[in-house]
Protein backbone atom coordinates (compact mmCIF):
# COMPACT_ATOMS: atom_id res chain seq x y z
CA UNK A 1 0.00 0.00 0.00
CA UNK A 2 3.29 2.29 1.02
CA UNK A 3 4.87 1.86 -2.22
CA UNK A 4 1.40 2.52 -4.72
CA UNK A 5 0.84 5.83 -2.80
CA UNK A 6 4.27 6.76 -2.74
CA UNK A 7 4.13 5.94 -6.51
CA UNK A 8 0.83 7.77 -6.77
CA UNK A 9 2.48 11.26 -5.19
CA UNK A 10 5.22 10.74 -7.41
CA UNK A 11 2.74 10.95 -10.09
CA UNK A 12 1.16 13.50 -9.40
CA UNK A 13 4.43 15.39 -8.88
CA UNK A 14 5.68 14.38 -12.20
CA UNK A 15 2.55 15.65 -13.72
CA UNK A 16 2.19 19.04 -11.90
CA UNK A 17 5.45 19.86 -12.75
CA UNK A 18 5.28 18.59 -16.66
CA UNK A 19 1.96 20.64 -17.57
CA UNK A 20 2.32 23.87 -19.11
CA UNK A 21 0.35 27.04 -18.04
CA UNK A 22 -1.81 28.45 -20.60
CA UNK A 23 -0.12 31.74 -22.76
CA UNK A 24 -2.87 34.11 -20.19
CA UNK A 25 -1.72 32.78 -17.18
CA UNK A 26 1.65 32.99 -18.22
CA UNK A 27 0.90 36.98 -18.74
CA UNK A 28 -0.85 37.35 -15.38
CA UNK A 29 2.66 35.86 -14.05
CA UNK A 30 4.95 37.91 -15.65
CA UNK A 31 3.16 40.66 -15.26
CA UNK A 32 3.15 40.22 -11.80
CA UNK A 33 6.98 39.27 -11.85
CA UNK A 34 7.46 42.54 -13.60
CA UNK A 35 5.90 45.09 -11.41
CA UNK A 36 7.73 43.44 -8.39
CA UNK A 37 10.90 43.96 -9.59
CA UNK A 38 9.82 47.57 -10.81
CA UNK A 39 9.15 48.48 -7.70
CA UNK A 40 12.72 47.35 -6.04
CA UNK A 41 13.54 49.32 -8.84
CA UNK A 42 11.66 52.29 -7.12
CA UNK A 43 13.24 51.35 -3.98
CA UNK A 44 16.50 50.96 -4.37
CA UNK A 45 16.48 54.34 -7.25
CA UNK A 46 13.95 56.41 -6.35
CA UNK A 47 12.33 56.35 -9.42
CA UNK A 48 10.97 54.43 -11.78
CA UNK A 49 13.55 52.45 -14.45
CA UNK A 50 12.95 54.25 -18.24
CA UNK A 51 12.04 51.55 -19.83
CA UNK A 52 11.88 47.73 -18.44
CA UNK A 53 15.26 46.74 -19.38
CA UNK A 54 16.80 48.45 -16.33
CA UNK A 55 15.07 46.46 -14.14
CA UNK A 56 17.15 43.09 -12.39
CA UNK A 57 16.75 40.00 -13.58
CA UNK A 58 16.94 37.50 -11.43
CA UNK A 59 19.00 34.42 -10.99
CA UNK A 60 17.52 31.29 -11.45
CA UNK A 61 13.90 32.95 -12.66
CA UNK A 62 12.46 32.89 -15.88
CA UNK A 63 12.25 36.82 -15.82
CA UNK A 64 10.97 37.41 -19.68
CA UNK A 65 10.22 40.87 -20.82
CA UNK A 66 7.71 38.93 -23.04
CA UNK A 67 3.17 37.83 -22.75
CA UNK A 68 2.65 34.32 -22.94
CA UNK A 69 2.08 35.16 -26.64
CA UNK A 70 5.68 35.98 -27.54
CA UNK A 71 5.30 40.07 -27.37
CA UNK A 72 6.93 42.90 -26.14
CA UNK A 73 5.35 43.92 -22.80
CA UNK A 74 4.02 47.65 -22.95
CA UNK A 75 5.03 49.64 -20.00
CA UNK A 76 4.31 53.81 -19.05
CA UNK A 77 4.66 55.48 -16.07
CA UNK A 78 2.49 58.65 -16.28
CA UNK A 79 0.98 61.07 -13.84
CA UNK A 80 2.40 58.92 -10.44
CA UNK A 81 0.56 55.62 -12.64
CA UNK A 82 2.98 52.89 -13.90
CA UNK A 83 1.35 50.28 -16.17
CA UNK A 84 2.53 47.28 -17.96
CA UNK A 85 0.13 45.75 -20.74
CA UNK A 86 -0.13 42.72 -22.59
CA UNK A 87 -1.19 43.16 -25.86
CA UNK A 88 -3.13 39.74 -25.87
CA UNK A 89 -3.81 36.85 -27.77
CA UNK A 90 -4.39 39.10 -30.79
CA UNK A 91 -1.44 41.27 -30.38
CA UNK A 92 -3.31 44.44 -30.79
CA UNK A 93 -2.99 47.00 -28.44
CA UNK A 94 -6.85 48.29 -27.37
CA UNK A 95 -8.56 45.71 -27.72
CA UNK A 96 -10.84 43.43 -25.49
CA UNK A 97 -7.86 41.24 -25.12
CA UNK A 98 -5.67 43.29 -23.87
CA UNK A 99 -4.76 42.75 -20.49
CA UNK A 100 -3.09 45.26 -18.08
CA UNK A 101 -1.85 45.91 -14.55
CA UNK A 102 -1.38 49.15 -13.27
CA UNK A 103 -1.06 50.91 -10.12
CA UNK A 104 0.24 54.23 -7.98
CA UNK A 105 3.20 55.34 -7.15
CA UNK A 106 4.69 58.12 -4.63
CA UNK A 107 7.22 59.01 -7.55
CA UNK A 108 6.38 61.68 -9.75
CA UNK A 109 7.08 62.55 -13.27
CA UNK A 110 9.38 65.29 -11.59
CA UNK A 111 11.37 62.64 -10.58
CA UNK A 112 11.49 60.55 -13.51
CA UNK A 113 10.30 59.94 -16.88
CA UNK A 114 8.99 56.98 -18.94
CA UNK A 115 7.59 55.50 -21.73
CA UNK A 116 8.96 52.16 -22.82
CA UNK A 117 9.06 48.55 -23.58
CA UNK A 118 12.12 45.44 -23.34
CA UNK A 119 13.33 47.09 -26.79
């Protein structure tokens, strides 16, 4: 009985760990990824980075600049708002598919500047 759960569990590791995420929750991932390293960013500089290739990437982490579609990841900071948007499944920027995170900051546009993407 010890050895078939034991080779049950080992399984079900096998198979969490083998299954890929869809391309969307991929996005939601990165996108979180993203705006946590933005804001060390913030921390650590004050400001916000200029465009997302200042920010760290980070050892042993899959820390693509990429969707879960294979594009560029939009990001603006404007009026103390920083925002980083997918451009979907369709690759279209505005469009229903489009999916975005964005959120507050104390910083500025005094204090910094940007409009940018990984280019």
């Amino acid at each position: 009985m010890l050895v078939v759960a034991g080779s049950l569990v080992a399984v079900l590791i096998f198979w969490a760990f083998s299954s890929t995420a869809s391309p969307h929750d991929v996005t939601l991932t990165r996108l979180i990824s993203i705006e946590y390293r933005i804001r060390s960013y913030i921390l650590e500089h004050g400001k916000p980075p200029t465009s997302l290739t200042e920010i760290v990437h980070r050892l042993g982490y899959n820390d693509s600049l990429k969707d879960g579609w294979g594009n560029e990841i939009l990001y603006v900071f404007s009026e103390g708002r920083l925002t980083l948007t997918s451009f979907g499944p369709d690759g279209s920027l505005n469009t229903s598919d489009d999916i975005i995170r964005d959120w507050e900051t104390a910083v500025r546009e005094e204090n910094a500047e940007g409009v940018g993407n990984a280019e």
